[in-house]
C-alpha atoms as a PDB file:
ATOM      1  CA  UNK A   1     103.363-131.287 197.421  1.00  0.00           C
ATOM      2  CA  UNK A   2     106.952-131.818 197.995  1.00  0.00           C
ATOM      3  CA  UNK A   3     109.572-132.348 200.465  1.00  0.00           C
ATOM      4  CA  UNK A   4     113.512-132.098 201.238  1.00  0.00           C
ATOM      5  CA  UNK A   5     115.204-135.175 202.957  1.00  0.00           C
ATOM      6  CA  UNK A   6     118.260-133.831 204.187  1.00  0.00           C
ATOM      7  CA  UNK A   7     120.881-136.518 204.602  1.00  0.00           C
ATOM      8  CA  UNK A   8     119.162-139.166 202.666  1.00  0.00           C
ATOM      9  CA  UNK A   9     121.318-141.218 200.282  1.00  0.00           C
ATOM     10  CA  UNK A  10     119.466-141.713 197.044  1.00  0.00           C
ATOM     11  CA  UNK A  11     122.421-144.324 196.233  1.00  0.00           C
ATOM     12  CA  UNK A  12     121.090-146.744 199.102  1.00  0.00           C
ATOM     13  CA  UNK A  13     117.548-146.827 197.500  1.00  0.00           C
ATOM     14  CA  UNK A  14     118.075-146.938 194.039  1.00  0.00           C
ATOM     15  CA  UNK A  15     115.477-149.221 193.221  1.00  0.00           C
ATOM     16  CA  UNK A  16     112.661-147.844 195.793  1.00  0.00           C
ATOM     17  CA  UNK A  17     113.179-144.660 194.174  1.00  0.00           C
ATOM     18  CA  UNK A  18     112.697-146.557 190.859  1.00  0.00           C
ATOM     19  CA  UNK A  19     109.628-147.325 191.896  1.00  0.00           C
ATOM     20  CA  UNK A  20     108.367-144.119 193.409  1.00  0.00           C
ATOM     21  CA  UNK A  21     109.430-142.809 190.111  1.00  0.00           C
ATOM     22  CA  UNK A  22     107.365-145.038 188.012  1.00  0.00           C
ATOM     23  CA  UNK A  23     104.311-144.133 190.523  1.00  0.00           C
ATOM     24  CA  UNK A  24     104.437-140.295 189.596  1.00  0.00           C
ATOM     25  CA  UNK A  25     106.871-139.214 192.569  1.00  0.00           C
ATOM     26  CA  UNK A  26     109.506-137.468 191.135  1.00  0.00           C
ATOM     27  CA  UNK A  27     112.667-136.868 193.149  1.00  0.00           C
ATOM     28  CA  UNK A  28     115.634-135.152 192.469  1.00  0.00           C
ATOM     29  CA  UNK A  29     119.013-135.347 194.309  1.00  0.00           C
ATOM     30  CA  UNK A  30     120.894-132.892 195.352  1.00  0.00           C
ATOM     31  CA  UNK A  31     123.569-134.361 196.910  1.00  0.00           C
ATOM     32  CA  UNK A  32     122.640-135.084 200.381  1.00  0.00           C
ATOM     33  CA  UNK A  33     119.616-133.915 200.108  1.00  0.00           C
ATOM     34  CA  UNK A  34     116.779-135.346 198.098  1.00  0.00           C
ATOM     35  CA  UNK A  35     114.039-132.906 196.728  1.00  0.00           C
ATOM     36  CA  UNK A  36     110.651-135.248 196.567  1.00  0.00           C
ATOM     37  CA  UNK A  37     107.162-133.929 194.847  1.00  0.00           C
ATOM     38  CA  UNK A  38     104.213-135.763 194.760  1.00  0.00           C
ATOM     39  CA  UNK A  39     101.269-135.553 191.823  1.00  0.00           C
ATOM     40  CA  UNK A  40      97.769-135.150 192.970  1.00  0.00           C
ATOM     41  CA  UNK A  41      97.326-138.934 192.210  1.00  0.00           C
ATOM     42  CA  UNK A  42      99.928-141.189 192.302  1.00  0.00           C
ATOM     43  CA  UNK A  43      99.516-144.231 189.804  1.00  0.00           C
ATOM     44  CA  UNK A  44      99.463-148.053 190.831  1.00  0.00           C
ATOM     45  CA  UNK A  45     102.879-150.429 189.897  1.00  0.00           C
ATOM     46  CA  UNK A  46     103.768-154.071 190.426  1.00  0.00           C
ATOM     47  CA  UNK A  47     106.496-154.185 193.077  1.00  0.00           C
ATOM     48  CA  UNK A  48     108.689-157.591 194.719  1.00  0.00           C
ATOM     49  CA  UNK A  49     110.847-157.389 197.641  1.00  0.00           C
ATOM     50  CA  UNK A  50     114.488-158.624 196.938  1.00  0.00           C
ATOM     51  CA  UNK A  51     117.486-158.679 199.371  1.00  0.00           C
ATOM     52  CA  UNK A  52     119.411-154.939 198.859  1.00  0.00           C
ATOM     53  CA  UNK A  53     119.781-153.685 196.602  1.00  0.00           C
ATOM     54  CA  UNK A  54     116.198-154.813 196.017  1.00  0.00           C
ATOM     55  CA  UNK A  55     113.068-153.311 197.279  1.00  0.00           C
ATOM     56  CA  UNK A  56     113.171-154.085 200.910  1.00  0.00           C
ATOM     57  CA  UNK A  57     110.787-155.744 202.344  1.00  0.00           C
ATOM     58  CA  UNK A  58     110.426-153.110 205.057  1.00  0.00           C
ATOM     59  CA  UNK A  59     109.189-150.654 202.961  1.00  0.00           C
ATOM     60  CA  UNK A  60     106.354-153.268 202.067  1.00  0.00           C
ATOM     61  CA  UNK A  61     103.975-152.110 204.291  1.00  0.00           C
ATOM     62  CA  UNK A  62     104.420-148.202 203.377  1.00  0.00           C
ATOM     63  CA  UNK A  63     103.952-149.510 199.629  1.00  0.00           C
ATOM     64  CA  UNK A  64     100.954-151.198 200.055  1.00  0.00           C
ATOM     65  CA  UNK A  65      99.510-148.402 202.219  1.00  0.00           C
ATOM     66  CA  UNK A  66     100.029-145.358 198.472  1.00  0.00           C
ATOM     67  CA  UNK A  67      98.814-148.215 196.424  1.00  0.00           C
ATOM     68  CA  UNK A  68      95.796-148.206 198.592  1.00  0.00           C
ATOM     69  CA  UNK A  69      94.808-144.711 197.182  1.00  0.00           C
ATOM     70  CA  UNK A  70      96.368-144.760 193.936  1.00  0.00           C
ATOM     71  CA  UNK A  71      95.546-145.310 190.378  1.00  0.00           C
ATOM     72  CA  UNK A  72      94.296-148.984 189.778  1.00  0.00           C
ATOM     73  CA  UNK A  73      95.814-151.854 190.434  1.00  0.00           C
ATOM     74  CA  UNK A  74      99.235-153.137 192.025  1.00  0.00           C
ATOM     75  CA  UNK A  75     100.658-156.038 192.797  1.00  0.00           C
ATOM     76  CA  UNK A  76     102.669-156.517 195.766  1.00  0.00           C
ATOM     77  CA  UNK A  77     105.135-159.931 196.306  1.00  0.00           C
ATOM     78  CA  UNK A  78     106.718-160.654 199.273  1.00  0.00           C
ATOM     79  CA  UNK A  79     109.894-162.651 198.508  1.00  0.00           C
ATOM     80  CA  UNK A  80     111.374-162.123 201.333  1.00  0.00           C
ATOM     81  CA  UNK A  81     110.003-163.336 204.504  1.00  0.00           C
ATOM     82  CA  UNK A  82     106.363-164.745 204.702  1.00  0.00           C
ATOM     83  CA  UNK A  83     103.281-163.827 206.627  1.00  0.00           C
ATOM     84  CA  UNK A  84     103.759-160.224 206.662  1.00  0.00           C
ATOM     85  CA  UNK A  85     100.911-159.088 205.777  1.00  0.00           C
ATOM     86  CA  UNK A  86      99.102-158.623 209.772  1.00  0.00           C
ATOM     87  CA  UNK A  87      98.308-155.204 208.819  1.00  0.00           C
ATOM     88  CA  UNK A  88      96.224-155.570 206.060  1.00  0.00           C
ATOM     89  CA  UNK A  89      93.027-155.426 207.606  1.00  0.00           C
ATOM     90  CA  UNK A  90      93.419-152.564 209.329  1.00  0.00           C
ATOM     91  CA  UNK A  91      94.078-150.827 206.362  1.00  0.00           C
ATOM     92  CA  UNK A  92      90.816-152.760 205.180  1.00  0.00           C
ATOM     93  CA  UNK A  93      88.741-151.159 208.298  1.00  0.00           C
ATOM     94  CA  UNK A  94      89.819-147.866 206.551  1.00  0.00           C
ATOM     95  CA  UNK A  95      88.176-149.036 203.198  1.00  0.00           C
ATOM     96  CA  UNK A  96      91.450-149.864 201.526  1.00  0.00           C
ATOM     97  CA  UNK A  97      90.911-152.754 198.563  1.00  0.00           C
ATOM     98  CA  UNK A  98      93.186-155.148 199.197  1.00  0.00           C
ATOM     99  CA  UNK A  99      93.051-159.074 198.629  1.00  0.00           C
ATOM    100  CA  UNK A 100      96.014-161.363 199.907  1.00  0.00           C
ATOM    101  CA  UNK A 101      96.806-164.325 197.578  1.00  0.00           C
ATOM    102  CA  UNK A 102      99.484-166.543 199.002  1.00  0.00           C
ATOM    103  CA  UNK A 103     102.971-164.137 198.994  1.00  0.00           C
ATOM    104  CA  UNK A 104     100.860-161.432 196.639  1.00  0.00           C
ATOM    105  CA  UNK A 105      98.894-158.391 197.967  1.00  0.00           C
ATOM    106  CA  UNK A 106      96.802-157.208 195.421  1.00  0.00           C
ATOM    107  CA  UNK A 107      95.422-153.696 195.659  1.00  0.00           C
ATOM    108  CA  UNK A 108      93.259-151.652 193.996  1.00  0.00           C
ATOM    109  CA  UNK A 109      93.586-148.133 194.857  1.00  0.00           C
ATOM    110  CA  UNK A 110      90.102-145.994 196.543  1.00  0.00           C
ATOM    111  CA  UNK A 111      89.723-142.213 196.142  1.00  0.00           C
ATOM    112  CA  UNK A 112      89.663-141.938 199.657  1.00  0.00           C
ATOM    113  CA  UNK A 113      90.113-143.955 202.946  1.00  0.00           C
ATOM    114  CA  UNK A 114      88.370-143.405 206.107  1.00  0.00           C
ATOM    115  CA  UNK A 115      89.457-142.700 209.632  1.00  0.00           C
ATOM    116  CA  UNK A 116      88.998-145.532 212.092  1.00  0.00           C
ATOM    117  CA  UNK A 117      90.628-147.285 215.213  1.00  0.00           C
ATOM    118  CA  UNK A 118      93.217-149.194 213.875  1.00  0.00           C
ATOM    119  CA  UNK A 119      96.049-151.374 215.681  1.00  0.00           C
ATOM    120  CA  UNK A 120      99.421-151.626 214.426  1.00  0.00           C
ATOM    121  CA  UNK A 121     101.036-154.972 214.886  1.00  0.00           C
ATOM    122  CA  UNK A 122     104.355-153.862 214.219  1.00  0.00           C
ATOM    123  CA  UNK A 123     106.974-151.088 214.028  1.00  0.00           C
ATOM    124  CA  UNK A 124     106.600-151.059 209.881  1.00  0.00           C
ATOM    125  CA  UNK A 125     102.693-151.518 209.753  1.00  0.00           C
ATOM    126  CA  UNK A 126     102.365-149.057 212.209  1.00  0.00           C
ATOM    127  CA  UNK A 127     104.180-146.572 209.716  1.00  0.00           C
ATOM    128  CA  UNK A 128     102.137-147.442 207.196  1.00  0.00           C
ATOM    129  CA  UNK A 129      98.929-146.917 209.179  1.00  0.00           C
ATOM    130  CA  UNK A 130     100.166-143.753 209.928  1.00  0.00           C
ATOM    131  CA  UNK A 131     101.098-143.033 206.247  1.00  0.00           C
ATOM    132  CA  UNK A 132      97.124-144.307 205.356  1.00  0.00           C
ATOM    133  CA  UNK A 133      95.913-141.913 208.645  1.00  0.00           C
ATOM    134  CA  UNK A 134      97.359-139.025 206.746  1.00  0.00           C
ATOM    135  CA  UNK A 135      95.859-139.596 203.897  1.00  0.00           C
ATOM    136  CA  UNK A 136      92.280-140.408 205.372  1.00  0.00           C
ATOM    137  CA  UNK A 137      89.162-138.130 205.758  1.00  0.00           C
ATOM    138  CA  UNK A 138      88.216-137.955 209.338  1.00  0.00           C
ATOM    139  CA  UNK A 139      90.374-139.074 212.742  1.00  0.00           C
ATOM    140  CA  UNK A 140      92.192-142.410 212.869  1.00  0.00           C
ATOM    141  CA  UNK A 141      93.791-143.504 215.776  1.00  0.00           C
ATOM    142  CA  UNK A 142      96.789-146.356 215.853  1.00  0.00           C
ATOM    143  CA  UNK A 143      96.046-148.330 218.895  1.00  0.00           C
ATOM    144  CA  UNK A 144      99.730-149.592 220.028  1.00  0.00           C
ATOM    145  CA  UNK A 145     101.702-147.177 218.961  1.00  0.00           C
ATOM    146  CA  UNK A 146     104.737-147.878 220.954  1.00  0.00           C
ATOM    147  CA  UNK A 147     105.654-149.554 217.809  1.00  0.00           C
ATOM    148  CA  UNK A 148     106.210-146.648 215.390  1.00  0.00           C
ATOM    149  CA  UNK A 149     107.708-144.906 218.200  1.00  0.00           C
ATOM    150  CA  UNK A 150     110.734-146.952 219.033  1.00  0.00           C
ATOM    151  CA  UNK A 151     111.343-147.327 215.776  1.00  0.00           C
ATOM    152  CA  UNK A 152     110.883-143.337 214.268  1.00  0.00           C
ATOM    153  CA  UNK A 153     112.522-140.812 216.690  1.00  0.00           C
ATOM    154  CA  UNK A 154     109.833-137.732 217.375  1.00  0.00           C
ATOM    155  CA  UNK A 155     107.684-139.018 214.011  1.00  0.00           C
ATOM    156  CA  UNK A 156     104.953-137.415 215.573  1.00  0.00           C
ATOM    157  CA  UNK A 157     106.858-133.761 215.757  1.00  0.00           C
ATOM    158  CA  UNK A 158     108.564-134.367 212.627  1.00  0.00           C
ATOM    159  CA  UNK A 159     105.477-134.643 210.846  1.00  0.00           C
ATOM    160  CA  UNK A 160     103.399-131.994 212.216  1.00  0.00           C
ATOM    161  CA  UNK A 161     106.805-129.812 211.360  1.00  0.00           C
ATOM    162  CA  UNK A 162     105.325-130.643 208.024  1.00  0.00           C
ATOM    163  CA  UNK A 163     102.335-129.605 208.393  1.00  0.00           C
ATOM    164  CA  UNK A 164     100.437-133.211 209.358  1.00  0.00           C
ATOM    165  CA  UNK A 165      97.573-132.713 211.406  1.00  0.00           C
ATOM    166  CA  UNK A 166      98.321-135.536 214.431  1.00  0.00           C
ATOM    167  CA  UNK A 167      98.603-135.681 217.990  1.00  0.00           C
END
């Protein structure tokens, strides 16, 4: 599918969106707005967080939750800060492939995950169990979600606006 990001600057994201792109996302910019459509699949890519203009490492755990169903393998390196990888098994409970190696989450993408009870840790994990929710067959619910939610205004109606099925 795709979607329009009104406001977003595609200049502040450069290589993210380098990234995405090499994954199958395409996105066009329109000058305050950014136009983004997905493939059925997206495809598996090697990614390191850097300082900006790097990758940040915040969008880490959002990364590692589309390389969880995409095509083969990626390699994620945290260069940034260690130890951030507390969320990990919950996406793991959901039948995500992931292995941790030192500063390196490797992950080989699944057709599908599974809804389950999962806990986020953190403002960004908890994104990115909500990211891996969405994509999931059956119900998953994030167990301290206070996280997401002082750090996404309204996520919840923003994303049913869109046409997510969550409560």
């Amino acid at each position: 599918g795709s979607i329009r990001l009104l406001g977003a600057r595609a200049d502040h994201m450069v290589m993210l969106l380098e990234k995405l792109g090499d994954m199958g996302l395409r996105v066009d910019d329109g000058g305050g707005v950014l136009v983004a459509t997905a493939p059925d699949r997206l495809r598996s890519v090697d990614v390191s967080t850097l300082p900006y203009p790097g990758v940040a490492t915040d969008y880490k755990p959002m990364l590692v939750a589309l390389l969880s169903v995409a095509d083969g393998v990626g390699i994620l390196t945290e260069n940034v800060f260690a130890g951030r990888f507390r969320y990990i098994p919950e996406l793991v409970r959901m039948g995500a492939d992931i292995r941790v190696e030192g500063h390196h989450a490797v992950v080989r993408g699944v057709d599908v995950l599974s809804g389950a009870p999962v806990r986020a840790p953190d403002i960004r994990a908890g994104a990115a169990l909500v990211v891996a929710g969405l994509a999931a067959e059956g119900e998953t619910v994030v167990a301290d979600a206070h996280h997401v939610e002082r750090g996404y205004q309204d996520l919840v109606g923003n994303l049913a606006r869109l046409g997510a099925d969550i409560s």
